[in-house]
N, C-alpha and C. Protein backbone atom coordinates (compact mmCIF):
# COMPACT_ATOMS: atom_id res chain seq x y z
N UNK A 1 162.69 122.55 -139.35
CA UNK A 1 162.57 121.64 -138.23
C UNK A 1 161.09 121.52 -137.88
N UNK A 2 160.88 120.30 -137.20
CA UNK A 2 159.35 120.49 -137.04
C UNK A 2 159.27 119.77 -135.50
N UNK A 3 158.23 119.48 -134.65
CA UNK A 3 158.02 119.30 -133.43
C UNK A 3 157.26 117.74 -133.62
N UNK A 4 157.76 116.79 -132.60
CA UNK A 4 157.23 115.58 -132.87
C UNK A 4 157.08 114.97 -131.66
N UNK A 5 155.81 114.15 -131.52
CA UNK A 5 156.00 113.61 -130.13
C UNK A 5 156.91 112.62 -130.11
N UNK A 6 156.77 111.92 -128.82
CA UNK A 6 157.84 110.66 -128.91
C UNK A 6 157.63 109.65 -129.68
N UNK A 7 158.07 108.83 -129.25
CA UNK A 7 157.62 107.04 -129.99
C UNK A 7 156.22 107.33 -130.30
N UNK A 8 155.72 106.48 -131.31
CA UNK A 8 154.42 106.15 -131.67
C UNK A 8 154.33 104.50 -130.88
N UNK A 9 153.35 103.98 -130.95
CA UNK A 9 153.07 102.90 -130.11
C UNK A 9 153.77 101.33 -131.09
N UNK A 10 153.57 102.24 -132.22
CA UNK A 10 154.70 100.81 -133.08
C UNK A 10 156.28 100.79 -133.12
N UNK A 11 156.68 101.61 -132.82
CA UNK A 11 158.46 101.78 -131.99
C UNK A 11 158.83 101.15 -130.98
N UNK A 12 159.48 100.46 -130.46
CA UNK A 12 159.47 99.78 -129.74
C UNK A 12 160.69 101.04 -128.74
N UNK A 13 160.62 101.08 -127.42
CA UNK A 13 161.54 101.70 -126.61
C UNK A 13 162.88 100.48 -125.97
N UNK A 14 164.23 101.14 -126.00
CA UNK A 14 164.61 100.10 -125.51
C UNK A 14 165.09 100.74 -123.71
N UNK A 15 164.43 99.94 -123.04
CA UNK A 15 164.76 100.61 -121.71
C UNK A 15 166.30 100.45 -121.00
N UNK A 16 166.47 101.16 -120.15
CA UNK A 16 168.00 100.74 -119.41
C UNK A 16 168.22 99.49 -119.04
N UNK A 17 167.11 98.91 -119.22
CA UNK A 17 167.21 97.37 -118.13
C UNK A 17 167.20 96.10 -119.16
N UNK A 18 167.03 96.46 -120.64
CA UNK A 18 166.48 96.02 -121.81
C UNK A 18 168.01 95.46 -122.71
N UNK A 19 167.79 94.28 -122.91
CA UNK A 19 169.10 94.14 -124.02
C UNK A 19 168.70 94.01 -125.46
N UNK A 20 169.13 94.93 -126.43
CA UNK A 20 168.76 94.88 -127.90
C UNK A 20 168.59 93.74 -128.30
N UNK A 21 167.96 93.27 -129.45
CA UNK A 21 167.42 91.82 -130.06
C UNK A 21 167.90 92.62 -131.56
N UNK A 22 168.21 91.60 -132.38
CA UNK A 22 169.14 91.83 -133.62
C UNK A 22 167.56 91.97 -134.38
N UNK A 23 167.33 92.62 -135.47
CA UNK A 23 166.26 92.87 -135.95
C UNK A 23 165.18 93.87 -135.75
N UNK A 24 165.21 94.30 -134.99
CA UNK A 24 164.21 95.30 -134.07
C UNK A 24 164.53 96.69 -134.76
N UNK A 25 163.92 97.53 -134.59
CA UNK A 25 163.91 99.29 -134.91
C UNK A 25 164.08 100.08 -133.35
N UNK A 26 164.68 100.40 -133.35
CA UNK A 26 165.09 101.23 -131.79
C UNK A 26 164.86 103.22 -132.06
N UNK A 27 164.54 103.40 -131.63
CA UNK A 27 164.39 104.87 -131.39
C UNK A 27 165.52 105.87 -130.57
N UNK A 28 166.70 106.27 -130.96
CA UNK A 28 167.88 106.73 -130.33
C UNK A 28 167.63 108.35 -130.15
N UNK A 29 168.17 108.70 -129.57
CA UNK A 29 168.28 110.18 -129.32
C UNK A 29 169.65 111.04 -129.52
N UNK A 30 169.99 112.35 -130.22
CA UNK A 30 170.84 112.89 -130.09
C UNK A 30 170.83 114.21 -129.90
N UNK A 31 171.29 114.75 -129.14
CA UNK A 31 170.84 116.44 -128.47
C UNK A 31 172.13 117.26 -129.39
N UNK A 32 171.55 118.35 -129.98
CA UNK A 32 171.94 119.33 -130.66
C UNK A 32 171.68 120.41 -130.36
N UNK A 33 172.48 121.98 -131.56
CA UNK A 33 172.08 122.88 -131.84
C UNK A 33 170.81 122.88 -133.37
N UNK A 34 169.99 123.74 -133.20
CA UNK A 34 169.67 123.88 -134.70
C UNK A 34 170.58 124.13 -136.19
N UNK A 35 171.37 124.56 -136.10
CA UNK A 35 172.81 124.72 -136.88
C UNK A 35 172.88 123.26 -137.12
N UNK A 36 173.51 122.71 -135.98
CA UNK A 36 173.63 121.22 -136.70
C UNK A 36 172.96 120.26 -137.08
N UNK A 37 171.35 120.36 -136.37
CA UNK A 37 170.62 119.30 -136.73
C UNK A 37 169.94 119.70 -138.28
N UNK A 38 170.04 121.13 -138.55
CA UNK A 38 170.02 120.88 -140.07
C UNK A 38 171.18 120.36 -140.89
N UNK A 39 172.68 120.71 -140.44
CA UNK A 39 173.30 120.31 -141.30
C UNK A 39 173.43 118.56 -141.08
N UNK A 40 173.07 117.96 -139.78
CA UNK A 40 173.27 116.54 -139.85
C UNK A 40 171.74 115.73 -140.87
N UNK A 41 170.44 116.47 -141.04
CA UNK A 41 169.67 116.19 -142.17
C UNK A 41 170.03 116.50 -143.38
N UNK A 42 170.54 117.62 -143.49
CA UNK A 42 171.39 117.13 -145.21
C UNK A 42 172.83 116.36 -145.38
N UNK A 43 173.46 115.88 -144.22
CA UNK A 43 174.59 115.30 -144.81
C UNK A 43 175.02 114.15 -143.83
N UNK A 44 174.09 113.99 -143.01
CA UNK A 44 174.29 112.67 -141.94
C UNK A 44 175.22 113.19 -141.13
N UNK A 45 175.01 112.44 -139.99
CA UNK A 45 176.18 112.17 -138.45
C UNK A 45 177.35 112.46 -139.26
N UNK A 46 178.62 112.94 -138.26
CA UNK A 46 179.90 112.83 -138.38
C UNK A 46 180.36 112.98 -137.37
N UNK A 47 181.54 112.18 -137.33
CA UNK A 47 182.21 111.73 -135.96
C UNK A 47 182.76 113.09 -135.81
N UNK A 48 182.62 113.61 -134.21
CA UNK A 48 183.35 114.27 -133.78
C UNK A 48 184.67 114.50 -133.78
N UNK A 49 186.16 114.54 -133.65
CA UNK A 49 186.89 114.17 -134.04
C UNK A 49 187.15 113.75 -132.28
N UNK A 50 187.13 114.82 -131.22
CA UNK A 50 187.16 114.88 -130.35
C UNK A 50 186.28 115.30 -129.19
N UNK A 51 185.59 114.62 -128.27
CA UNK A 51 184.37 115.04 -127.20
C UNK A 51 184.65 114.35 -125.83
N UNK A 52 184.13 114.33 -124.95
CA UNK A 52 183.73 114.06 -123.74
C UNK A 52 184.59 112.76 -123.57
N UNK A 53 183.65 111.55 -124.18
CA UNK A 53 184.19 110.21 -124.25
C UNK A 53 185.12 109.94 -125.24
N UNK A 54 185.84 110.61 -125.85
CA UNK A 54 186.25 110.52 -127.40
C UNK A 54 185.36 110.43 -128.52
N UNK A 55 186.42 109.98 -129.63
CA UNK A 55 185.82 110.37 -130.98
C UNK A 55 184.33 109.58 -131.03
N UNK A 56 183.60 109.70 -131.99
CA UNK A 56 182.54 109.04 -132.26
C UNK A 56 181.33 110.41 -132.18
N UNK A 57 179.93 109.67 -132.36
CA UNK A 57 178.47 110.21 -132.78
C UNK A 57 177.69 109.56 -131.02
N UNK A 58 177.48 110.23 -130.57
CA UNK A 58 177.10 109.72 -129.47
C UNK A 58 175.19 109.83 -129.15
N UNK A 59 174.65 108.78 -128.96
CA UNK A 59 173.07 108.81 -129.01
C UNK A 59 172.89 108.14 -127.57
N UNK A 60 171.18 108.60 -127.23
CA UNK A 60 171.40 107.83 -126.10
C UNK A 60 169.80 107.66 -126.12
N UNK A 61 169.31 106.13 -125.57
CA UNK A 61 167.73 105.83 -125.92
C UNK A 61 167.02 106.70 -125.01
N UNK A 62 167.40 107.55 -123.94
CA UNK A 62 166.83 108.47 -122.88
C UNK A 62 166.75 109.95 -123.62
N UNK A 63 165.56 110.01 -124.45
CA UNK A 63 165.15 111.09 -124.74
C UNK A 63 165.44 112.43 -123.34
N UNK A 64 164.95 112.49 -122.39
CA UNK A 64 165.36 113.36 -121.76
C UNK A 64 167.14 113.62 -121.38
N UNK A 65 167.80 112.72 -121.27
CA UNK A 65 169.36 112.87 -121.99
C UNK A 65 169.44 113.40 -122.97
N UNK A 66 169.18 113.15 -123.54
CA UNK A 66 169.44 113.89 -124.66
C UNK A 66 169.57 115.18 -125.16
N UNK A 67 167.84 115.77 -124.59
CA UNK A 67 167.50 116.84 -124.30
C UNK A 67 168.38 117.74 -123.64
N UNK A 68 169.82 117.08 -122.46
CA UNK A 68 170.44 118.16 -122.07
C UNK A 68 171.86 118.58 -122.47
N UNK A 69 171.81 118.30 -124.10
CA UNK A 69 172.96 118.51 -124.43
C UNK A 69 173.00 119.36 -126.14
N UNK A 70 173.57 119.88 -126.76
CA UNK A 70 174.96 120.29 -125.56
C UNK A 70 175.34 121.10 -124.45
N UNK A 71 175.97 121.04 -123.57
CA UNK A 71 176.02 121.60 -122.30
C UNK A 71 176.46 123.15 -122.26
N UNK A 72 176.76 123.38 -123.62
CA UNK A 72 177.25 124.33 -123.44
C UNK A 72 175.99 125.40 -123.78
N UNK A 73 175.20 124.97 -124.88
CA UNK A 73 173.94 126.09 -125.08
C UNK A 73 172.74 126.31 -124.26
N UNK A 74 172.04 127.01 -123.76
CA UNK A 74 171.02 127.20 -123.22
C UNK A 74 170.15 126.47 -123.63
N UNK A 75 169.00 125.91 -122.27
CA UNK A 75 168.08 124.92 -122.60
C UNK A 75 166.89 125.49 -124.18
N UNK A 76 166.87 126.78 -124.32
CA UNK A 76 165.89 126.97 -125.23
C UNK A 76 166.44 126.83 -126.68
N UNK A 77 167.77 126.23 -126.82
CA UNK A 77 168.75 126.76 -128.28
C UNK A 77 169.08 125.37 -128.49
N UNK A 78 168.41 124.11 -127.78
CA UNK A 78 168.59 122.91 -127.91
C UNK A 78 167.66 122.16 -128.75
N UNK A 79 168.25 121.45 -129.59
CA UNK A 79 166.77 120.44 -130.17
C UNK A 79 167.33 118.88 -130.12
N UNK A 80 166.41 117.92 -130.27
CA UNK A 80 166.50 116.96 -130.07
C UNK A 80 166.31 116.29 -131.58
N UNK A 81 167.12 115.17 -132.01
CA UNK A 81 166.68 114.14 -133.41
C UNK A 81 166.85 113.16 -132.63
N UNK A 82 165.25 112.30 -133.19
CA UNK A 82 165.76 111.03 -132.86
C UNK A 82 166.05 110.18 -134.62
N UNK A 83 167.30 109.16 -133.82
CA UNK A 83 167.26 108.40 -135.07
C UNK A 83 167.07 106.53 -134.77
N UNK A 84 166.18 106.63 -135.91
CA UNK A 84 166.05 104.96 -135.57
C UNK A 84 167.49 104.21 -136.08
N UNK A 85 167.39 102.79 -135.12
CA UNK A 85 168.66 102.09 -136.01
C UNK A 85 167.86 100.63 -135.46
N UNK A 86 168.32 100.01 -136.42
CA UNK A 86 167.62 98.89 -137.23
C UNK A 86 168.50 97.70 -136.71
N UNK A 87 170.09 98.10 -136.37
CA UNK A 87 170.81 96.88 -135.95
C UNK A 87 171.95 96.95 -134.34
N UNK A 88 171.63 96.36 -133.92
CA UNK A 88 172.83 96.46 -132.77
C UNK A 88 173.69 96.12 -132.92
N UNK A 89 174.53 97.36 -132.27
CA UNK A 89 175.93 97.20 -131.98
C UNK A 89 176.38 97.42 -130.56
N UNK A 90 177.92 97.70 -130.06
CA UNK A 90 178.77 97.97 -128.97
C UNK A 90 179.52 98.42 -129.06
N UNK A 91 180.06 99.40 -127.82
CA UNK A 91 181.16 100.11 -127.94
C UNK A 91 182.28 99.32 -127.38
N UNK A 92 183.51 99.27 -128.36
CA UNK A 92 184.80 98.57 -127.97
C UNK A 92 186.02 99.61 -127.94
N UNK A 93 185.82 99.28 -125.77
CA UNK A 93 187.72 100.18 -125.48
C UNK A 93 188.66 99.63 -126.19
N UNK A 94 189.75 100.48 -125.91
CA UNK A 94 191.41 99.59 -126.06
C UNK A 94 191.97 100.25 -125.12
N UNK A 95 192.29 99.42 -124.22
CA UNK A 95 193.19 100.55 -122.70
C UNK A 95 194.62 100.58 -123.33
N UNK A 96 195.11 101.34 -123.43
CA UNK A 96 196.44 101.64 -123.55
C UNK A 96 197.54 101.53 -122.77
């Protein structure tokens, strides 16, 4: 693992107030253990089966969010990946 600052000035941030543009590079955040953020660099994201909001890989552009999860480990046993993504998407309910 290695230590990185944030965005570089050619990343673009997308703020809370900000709606994605199709084309763009976004800078996402996902809060881990070290355990997993090595195993998610050798073998990519995998859906949880089950979490908080349900299934899925959950990122969030608020680096300091990020930073406070998971809730269950102590703040010093936490690391942060960010991952860029290149295309927008949305999350779609189904109320039952």
């Amino acid at each position: 693992m290695w230590a990185e600052n944030d965005l570089h000035p050619g990343v673009p941030c997308l703020q809370s107030y900000s709606e994605p543009t199709d084309g763009k590079v976004y800078g996402m955040y996902h809060g881990t253990s070290p355990q997993s953020a090595e195993q998610i660099m050798k073998t990519g994201f995998k859906q949880s089966a089950s979490s908080m909001l349900g299934r899925g890989v959950y990122l969030s552009r608020d680096l300091n969010k990020a930073s406070r999860y998971p809730l269950e480990l102590p703040e010093h046993q936490r690391v942060v990946i960010r991952k860029l993504l290149s295309q927008t998407s949305c999350v779609i309910s189904k109320l039952q």
